[in-house]
C-alpha atoms as a PDB file:
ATOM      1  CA  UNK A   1     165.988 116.987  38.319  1.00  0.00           C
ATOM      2  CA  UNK A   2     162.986 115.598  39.122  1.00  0.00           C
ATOM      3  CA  UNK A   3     158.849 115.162  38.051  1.00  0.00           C
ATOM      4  CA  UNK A   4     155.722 114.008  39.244  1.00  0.00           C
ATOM      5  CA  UNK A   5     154.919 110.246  38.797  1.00  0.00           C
ATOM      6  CA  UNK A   6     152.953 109.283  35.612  1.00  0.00           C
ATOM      7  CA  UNK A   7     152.181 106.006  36.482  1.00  0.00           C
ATOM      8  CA  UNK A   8     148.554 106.118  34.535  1.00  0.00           C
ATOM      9  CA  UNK A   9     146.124 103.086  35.242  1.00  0.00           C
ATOM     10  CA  UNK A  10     145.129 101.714  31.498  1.00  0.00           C
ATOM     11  CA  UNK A  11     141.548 102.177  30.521  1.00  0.00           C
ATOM     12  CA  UNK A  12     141.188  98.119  30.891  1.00  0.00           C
ATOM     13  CA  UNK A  13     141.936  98.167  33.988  1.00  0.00           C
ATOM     14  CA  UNK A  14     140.339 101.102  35.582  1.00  0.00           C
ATOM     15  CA  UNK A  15     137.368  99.800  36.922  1.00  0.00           C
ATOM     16  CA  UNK A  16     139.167  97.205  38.415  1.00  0.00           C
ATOM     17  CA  UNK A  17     141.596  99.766  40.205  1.00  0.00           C
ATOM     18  CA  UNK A  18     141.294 100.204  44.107  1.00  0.00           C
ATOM     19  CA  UNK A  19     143.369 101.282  46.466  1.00  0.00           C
ATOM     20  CA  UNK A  20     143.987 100.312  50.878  1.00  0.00           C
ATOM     21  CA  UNK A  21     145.998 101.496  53.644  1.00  0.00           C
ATOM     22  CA  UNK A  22     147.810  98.260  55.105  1.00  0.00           C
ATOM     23  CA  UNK A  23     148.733  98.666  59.029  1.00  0.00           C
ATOM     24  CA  UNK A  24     151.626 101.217  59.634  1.00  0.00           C
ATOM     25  CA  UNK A  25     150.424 103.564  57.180  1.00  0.00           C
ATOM     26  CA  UNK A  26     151.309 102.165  53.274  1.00  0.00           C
ATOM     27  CA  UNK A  27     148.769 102.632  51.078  1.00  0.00           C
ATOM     28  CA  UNK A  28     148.582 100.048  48.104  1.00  0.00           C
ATOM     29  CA  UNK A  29     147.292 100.262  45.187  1.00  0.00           C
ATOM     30  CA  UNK A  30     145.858  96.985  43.692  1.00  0.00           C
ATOM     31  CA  UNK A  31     143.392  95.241  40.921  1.00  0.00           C
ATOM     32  CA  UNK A  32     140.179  93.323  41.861  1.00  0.00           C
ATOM     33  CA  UNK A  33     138.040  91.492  39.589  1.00  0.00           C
ATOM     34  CA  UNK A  34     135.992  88.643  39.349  1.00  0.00           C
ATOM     35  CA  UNK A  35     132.880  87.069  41.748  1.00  0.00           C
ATOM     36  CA  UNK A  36     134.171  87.154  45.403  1.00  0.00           C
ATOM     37  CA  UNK A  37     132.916  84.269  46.220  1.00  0.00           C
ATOM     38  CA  UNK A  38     135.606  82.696  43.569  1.00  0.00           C
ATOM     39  CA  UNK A  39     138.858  80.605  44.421  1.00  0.00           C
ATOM     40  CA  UNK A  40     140.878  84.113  44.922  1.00  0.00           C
ATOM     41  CA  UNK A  41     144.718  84.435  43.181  1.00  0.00           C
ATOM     42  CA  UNK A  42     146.957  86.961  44.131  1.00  0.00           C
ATOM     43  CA  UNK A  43     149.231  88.065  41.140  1.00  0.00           C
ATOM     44  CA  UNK A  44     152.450  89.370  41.967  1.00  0.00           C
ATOM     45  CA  UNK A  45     154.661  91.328  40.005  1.00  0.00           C
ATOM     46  CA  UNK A  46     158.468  91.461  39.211  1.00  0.00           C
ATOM     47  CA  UNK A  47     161.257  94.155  40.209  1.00  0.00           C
ATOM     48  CA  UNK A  48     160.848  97.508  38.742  1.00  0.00           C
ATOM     49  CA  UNK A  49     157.781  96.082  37.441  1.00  0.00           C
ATOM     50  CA  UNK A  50     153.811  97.224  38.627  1.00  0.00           C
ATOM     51  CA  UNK A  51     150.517  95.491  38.782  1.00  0.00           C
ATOM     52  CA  UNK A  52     149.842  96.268  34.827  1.00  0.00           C
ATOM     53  CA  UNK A  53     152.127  93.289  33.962  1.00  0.00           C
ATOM     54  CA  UNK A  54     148.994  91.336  34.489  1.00  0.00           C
ATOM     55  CA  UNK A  55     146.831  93.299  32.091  1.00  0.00           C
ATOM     56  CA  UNK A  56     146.315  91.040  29.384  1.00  0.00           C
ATOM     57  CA  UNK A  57     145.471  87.712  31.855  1.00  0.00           C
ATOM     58  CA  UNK A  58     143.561  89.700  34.533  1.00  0.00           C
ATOM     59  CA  UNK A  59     140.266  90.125  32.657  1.00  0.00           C
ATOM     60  CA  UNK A  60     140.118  86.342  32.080  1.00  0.00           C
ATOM     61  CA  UNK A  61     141.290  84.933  34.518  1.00  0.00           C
ATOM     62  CA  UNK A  62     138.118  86.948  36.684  1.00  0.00           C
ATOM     63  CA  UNK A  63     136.034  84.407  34.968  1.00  0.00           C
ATOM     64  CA  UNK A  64     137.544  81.691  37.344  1.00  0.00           C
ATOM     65  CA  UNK A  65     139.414  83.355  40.065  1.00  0.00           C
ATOM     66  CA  UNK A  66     138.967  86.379  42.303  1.00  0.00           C
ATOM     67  CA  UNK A  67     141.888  88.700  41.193  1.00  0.00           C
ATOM     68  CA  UNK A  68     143.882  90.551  43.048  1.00  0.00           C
ATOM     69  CA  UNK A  69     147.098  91.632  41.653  1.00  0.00           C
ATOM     70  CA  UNK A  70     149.047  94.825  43.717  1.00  0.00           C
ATOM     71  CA  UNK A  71     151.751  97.187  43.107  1.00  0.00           C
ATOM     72  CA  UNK A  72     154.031  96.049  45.543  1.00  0.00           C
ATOM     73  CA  UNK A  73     155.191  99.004  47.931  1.00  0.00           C
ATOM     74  CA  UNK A  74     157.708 100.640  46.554  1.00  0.00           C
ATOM     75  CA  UNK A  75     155.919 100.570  42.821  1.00  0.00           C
ATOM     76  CA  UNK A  76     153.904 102.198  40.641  1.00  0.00           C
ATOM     77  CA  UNK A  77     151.233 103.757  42.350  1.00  0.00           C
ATOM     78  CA  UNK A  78     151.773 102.525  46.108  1.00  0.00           C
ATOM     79  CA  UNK A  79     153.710 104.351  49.157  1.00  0.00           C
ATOM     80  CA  UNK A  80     157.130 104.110  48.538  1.00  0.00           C
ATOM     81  CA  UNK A  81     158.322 104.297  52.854  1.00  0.00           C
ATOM     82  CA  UNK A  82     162.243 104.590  53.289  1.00  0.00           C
ATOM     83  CA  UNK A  83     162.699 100.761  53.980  1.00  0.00           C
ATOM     84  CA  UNK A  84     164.928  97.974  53.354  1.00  0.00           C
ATOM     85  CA  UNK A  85     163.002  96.131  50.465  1.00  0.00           C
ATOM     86  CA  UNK A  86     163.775  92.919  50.998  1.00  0.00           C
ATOM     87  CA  UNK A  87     161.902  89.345  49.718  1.00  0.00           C
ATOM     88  CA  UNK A  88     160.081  88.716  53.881  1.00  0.00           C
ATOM     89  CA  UNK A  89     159.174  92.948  53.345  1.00  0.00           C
ATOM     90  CA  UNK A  90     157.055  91.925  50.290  1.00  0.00           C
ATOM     91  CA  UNK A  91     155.964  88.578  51.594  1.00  0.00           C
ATOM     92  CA  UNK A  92     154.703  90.384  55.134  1.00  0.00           C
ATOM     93  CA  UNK A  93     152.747  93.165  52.579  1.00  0.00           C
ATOM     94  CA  UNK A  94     151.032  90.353  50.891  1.00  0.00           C
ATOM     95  CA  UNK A  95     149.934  88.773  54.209  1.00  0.00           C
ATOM     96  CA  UNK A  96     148.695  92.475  55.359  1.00  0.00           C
ATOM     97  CA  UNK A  97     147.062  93.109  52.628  1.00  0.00           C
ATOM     98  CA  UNK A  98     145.119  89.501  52.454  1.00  0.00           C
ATOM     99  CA  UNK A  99     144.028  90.209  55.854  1.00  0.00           C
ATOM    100  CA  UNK A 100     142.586  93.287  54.987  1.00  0.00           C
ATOM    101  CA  UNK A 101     140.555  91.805  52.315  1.00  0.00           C
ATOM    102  CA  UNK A 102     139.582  88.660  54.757  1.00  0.00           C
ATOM    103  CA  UNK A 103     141.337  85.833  52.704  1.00  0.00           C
ATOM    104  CA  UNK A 104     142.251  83.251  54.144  1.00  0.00           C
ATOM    105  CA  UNK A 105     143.460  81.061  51.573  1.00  0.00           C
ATOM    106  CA  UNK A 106     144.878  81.548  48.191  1.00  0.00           C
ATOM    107  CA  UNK A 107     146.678  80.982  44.741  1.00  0.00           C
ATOM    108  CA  UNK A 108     149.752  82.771  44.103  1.00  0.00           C
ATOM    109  CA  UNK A 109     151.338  83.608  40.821  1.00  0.00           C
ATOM    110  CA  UNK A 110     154.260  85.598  40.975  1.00  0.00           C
ATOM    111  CA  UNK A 111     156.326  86.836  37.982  1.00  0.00           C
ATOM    112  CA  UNK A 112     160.358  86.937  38.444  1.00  0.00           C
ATOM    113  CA  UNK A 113     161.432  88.754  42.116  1.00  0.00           C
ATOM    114  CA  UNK A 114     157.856  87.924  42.536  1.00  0.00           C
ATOM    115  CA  UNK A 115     157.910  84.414  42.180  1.00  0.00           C
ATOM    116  CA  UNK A 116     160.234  84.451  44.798  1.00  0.00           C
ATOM    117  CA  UNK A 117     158.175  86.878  46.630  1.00  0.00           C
ATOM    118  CA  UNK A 118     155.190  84.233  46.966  1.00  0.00           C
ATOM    119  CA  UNK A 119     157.316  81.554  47.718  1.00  0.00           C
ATOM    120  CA  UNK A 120     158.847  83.141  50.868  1.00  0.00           C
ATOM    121  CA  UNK A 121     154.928  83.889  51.482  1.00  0.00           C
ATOM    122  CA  UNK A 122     154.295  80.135  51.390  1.00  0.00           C
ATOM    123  CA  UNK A 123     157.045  79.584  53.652  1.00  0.00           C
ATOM    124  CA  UNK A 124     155.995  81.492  56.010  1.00  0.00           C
ATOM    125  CA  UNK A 125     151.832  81.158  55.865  1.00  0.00           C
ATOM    126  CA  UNK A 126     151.804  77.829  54.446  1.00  0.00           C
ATOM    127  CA  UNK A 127     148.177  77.491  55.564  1.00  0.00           C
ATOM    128  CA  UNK A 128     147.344  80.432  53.626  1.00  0.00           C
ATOM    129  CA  UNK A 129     149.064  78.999  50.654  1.00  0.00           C
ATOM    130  CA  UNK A 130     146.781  76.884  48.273  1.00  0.00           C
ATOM    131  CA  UNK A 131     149.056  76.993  45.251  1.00  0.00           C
ATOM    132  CA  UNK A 132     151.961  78.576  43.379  1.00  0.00           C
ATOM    133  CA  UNK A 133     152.428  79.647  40.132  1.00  0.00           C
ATOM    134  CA  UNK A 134     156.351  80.421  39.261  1.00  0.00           C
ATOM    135  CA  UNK A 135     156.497  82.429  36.108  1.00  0.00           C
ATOM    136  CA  UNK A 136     160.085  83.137  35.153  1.00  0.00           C
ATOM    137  CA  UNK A 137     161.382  82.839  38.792  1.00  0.00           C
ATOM    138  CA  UNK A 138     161.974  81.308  42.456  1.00  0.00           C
ATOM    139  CA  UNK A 139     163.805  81.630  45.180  1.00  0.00           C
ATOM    140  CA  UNK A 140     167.209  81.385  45.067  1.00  0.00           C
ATOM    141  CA  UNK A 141     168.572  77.859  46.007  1.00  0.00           C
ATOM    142  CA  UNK A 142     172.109  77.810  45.157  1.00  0.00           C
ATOM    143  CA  UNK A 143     174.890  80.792  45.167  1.00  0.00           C
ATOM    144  CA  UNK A 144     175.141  82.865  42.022  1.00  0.00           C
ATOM    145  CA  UNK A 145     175.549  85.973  40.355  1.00  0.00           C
ATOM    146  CA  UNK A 146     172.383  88.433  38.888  1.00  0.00           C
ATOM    147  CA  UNK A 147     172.426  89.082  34.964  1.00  0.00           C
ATOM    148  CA  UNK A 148     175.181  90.845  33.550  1.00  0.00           C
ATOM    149  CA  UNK A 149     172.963  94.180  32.649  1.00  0.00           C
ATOM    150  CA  UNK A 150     172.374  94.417  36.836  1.00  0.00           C
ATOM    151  CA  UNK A 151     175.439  94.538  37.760  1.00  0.00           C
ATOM    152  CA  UNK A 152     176.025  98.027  37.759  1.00  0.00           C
ATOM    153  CA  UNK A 153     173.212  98.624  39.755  1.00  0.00           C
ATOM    154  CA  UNK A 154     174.736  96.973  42.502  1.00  0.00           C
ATOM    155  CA  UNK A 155     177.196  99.495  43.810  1.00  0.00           C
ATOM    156  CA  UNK A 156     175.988 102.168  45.793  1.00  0.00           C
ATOM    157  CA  UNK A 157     176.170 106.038  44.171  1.00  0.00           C
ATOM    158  CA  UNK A 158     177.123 104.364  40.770  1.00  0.00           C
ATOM    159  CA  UNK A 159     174.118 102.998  40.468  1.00  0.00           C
ATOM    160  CA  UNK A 160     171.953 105.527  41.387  1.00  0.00           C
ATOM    161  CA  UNK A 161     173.773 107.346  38.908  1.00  0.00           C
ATOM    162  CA  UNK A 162     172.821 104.872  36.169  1.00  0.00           C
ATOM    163  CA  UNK A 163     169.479 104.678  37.312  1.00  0.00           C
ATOM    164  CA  UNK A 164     169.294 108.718  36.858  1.00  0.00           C
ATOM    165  CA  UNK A 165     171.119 108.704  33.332  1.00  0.00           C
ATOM    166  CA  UNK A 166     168.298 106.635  31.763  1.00  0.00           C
ATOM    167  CA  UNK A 167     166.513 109.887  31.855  1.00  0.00           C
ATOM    168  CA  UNK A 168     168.585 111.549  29.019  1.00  0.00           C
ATOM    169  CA  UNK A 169     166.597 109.498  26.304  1.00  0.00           C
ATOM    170  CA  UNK A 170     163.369 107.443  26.197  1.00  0.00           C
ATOM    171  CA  UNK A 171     164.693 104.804  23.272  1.00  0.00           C
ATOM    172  CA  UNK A 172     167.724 104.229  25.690  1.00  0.00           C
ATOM    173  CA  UNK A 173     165.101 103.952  28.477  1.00  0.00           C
ATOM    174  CA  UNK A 174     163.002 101.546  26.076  1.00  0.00           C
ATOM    175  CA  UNK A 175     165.666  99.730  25.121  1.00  0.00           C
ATOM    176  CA  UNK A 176     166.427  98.168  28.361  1.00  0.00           C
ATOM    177  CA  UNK A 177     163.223  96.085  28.187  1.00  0.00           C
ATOM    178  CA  UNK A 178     164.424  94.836  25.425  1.00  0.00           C
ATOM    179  CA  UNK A 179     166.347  91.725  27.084  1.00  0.00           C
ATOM    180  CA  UNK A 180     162.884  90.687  28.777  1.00  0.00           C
ATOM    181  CA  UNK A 181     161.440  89.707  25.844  1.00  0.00           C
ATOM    182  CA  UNK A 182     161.777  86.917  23.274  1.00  0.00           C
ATOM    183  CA  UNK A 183     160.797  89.827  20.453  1.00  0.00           C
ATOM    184  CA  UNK A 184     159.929  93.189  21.504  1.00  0.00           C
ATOM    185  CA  UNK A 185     159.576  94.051  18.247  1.00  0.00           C
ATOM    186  CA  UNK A 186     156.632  91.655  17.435  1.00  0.00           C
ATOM    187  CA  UNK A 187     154.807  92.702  20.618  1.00  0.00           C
ATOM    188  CA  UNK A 188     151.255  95.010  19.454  1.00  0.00           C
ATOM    189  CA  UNK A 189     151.747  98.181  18.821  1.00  0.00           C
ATOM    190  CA  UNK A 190     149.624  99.657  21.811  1.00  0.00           C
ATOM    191  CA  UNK A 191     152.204  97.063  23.902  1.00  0.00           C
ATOM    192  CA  UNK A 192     154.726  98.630  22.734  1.00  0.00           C
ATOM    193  CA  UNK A 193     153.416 101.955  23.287  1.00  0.00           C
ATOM    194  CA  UNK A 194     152.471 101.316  26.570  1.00  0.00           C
ATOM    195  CA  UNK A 195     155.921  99.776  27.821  1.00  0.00           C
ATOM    196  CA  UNK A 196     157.395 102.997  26.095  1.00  0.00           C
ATOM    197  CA  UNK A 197     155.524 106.059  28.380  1.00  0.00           C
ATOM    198  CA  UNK A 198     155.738 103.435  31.596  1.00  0.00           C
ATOM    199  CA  UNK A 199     159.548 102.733  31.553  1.00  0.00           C
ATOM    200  CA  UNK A 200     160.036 106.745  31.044  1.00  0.00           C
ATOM    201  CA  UNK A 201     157.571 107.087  34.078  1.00  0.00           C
ATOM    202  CA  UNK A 202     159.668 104.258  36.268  1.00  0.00           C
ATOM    203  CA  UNK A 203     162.873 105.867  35.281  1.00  0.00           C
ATOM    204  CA  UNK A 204     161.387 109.929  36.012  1.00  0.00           C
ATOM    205  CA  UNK A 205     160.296 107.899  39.626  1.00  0.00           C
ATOM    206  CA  UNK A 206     162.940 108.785  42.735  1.00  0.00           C
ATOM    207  CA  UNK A 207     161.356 106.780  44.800  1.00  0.00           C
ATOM    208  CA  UNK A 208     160.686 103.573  42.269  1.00  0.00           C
ATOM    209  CA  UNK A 209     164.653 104.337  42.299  1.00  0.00           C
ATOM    210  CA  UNK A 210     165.093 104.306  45.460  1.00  0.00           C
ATOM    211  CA  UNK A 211     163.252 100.807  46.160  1.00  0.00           C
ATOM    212  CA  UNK A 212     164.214  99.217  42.688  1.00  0.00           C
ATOM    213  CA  UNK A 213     168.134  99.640  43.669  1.00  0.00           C
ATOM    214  CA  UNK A 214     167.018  98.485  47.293  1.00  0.00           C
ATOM    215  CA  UNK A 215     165.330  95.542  46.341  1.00  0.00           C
ATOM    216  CA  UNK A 216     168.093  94.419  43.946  1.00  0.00           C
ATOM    217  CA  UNK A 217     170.348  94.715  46.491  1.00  0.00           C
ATOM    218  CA  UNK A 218     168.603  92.631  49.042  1.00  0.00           C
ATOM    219  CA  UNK A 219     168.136  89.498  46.738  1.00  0.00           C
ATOM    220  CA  UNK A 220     171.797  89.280  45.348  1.00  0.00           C
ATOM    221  CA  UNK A 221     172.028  89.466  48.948  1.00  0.00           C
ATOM    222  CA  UNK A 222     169.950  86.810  49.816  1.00  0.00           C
ATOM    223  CA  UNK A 223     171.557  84.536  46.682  1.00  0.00           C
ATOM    224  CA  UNK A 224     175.272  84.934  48.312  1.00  0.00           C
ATOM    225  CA  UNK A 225     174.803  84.258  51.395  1.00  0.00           C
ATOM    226  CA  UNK A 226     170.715  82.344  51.982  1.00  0.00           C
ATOM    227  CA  UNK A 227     170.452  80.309  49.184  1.00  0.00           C
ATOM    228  CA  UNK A 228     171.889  77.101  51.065  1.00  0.00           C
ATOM    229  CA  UNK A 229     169.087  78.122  54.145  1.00  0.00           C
ATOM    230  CA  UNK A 230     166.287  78.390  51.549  1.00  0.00           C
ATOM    231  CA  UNK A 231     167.075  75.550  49.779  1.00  0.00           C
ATOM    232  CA  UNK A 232     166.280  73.452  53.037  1.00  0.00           C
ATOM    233  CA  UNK A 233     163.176  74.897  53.796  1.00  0.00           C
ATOM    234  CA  UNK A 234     161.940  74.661  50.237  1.00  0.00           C
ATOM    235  CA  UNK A 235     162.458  70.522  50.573  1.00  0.00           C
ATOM    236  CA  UNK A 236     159.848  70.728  53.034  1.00  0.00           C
ATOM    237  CA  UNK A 237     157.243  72.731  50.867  1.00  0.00           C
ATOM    238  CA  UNK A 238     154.265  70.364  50.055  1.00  0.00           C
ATOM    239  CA  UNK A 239     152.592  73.013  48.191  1.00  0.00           C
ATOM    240  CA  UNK A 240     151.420  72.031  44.589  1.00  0.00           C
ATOM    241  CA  UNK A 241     153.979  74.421  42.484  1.00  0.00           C
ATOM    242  CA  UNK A 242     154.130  75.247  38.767  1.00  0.00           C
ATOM    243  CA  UNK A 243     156.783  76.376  37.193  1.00  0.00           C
ATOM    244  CA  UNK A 244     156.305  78.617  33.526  1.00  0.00           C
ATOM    245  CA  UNK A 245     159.099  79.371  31.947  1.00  0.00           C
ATOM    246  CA  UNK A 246     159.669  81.013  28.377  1.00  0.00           C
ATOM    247  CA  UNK A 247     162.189  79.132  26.251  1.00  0.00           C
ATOM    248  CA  UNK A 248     163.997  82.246  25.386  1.00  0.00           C
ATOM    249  CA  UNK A 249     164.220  83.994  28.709  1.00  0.00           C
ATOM    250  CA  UNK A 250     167.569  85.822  28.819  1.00  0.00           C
ATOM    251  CA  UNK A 251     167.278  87.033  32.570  1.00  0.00           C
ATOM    252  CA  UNK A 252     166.189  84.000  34.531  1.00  0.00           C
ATOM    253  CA  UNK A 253     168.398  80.981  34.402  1.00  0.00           C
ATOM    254  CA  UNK A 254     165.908  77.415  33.509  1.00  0.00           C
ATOM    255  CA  UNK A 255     168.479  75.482  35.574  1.00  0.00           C
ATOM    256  CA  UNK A 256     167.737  77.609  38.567  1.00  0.00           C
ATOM    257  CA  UNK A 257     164.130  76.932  37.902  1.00  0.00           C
ATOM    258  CA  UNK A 258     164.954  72.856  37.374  1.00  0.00           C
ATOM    259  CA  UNK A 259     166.590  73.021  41.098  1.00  0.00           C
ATOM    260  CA  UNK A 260     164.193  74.496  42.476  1.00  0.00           C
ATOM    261  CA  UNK A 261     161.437  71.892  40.852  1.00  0.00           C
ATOM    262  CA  UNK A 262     163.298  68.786  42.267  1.00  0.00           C
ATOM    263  CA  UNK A 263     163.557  69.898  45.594  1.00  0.00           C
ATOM    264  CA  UNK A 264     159.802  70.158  46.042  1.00  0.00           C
ATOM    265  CA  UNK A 265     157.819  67.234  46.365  1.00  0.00           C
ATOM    266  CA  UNK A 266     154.854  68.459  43.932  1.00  0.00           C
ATOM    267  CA  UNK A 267     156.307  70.648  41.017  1.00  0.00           C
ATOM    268  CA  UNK A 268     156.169  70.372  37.522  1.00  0.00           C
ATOM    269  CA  UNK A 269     157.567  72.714  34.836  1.00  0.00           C
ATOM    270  CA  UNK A 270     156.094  73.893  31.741  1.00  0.00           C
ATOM    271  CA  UNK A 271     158.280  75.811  28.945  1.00  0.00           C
ATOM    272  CA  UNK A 272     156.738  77.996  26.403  1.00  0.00           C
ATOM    273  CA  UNK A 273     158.092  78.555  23.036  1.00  0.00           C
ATOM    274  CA  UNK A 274     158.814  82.103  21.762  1.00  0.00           C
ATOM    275  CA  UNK A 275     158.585  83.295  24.816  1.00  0.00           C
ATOM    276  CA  UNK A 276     161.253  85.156  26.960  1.00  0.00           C
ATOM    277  CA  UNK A 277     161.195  86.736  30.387  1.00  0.00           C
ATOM    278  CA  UNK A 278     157.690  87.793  31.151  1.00  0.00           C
ATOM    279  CA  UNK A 279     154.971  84.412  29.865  1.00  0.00           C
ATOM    280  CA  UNK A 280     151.675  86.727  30.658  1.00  0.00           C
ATOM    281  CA  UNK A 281     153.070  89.342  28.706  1.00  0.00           C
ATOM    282  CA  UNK A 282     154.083  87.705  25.182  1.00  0.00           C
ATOM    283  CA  UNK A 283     152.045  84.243  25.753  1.00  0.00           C
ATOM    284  CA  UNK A 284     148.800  85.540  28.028  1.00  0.00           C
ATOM    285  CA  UNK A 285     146.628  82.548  26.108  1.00  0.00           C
ATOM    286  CA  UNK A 286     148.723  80.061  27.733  1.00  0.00           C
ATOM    287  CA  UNK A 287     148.834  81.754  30.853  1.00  0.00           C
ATOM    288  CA  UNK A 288     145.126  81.624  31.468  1.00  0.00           C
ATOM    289  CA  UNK A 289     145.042  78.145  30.273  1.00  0.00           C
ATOM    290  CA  UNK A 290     147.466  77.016  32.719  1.00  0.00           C
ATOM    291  CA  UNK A 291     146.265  79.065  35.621  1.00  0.00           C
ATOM    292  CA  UNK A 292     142.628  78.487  35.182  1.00  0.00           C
ATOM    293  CA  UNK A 293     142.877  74.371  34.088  1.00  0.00           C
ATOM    294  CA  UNK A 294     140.433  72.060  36.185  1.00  0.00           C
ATOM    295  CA  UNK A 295     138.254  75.025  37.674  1.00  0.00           C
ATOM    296  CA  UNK A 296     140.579  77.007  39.527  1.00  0.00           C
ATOM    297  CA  UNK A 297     143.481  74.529  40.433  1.00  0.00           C
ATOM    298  CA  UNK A 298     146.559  74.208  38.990  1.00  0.00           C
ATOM    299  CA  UNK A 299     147.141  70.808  38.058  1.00  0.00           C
ATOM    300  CA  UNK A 300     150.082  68.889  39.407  1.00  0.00           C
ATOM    301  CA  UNK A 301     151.593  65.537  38.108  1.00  0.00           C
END
């Protein structure tokens, strides 16, 4: 059983909304806002996850930056293509689709997978890279294992399966957000709204499915068996790179993130209290503040 995709662009955010056709045929849907002659930033969201993350920062941060923030392919409103979804398939979409919008430099911010999203970008297109923003992720840098609520999801069939049973009840489907945040409960009630209809649309999505299960897959992949690699290229990444994380996130481990900040040679971390998985979600103020200090450039001590 199956239905159309609901994956509704917010009133906020429509007239930001646009939509391209990157080379080989996937169309992406993505935000713009602010002056184009601005510093641009790229905002990148997290797994099973879509461009609306950013709604509450988007809007002011366009009064510094120019904005782009995508669904990444796979995700609410872009091509899904039968693909392996892996970190360097995201990371090659984000260079595709700067090109198409003739940037040649940028900011990244990235938001769990998709912090580690931009830093395999800024591994690979360094001289595209300006800064990084890590919000409640990286790249994986030493061997582990995902959050215990994943797991199932790991094993082919059965996790389909799961995937597929969240459709029996929207408060089950809402509930599994709840681990994200340091108090869904305390979120606004048009938050809380909104999160309800969208994870019912993610979970009603075959091919969100589809690419949500692949992507998984690919980076508990990439922890088992690359972390040692990436750790050795990230020792070489001169990039200015902050590091936000939320003092009660539940899904991202802070030593991971305090690895990851002592191999690079400009890093800092800054925790927020309150705050769990998703910092632009539950602390936006903060957010902007730290994105948009000095002008347009993250600050780095």
């Amino acid at each position: 059983m199956s239905r159309a995709d609901t994956f509704h662009i917010p009133a906020a955010l429509q007239p930001f909304a646009r939509s391209l056709t990157l080379p080989g045929g996937v169309r992406l849907h993505y935000y713009e806002a602010g002056a184009h002659d601005a510093p641009p930033l790229l905002l990148v969201h997290g797994l099973g996850d879509e461009a609306d993350t950013w709604r509450h920062v988007i809007e002011p941060l366009a009064r510094t930056y120019r904005v782009i923030a995508p669904d990444l392919p796979g995700f609410g409103r872009s091509d899904r293509p039968r693909t392996a979804y892996t970190i360097a398939f995201f990371a090659r979409a984000l260079a595709a689709l700067l090109s198409a919008l003739h940037i040649k430099r940028t900011t990244l911010a990235g938001s769990s997978l998709g912090a580690a999203v931009v830093q395999r970008f800024a591994l690979a297109w360094p001289d595209m890279t300006a800064q990084l923003a890590l919000l409640g992720g990286a790249l994986p840098v030493r061997p582990g294992s995902p959050p215990a609520q994943l797991l199932p999801f790991l094993t082919p069939v059965l996790g389909e399966a799961m995937y597929t049973s969240l459709r029996g009840s929207q408060d089950a489907s809402y509930e599994t957000l709840r681990p994200y945040y340091h108090n869904l409960d305390a979120l606004p009630e048009q938050d809380r709204a909104f999160l309800r209809e969208r994870v019912w649309a993610r979970v009603w999505s075959d091919g969100q499915r589809r690419a949500y299960l692949s992507a998984l897959r690919w980076l508990v992949a990439e922890r088992a068996f690359r972390a040692p690699e990436l750790r050795q290229r990230l020792v070489g990444l001169k990039t200015p790179t902050l590091l936000v994380w939320g003092d009660s996130d539940h899904i991202a481990d802070r030593a991971g993130a305090e690895d990851v900040a002592r191999l690079l040679p400009n890093a800092r971390i800054v925790t927020l209290a309150r705050c769990g998985h998703l910092p632009h979600q539950e602390r936006p103020e903060e957010v902007v503040a730290l994105l948009a200090a000095n002008s347009g450039i993250i600050a780095v001590s």
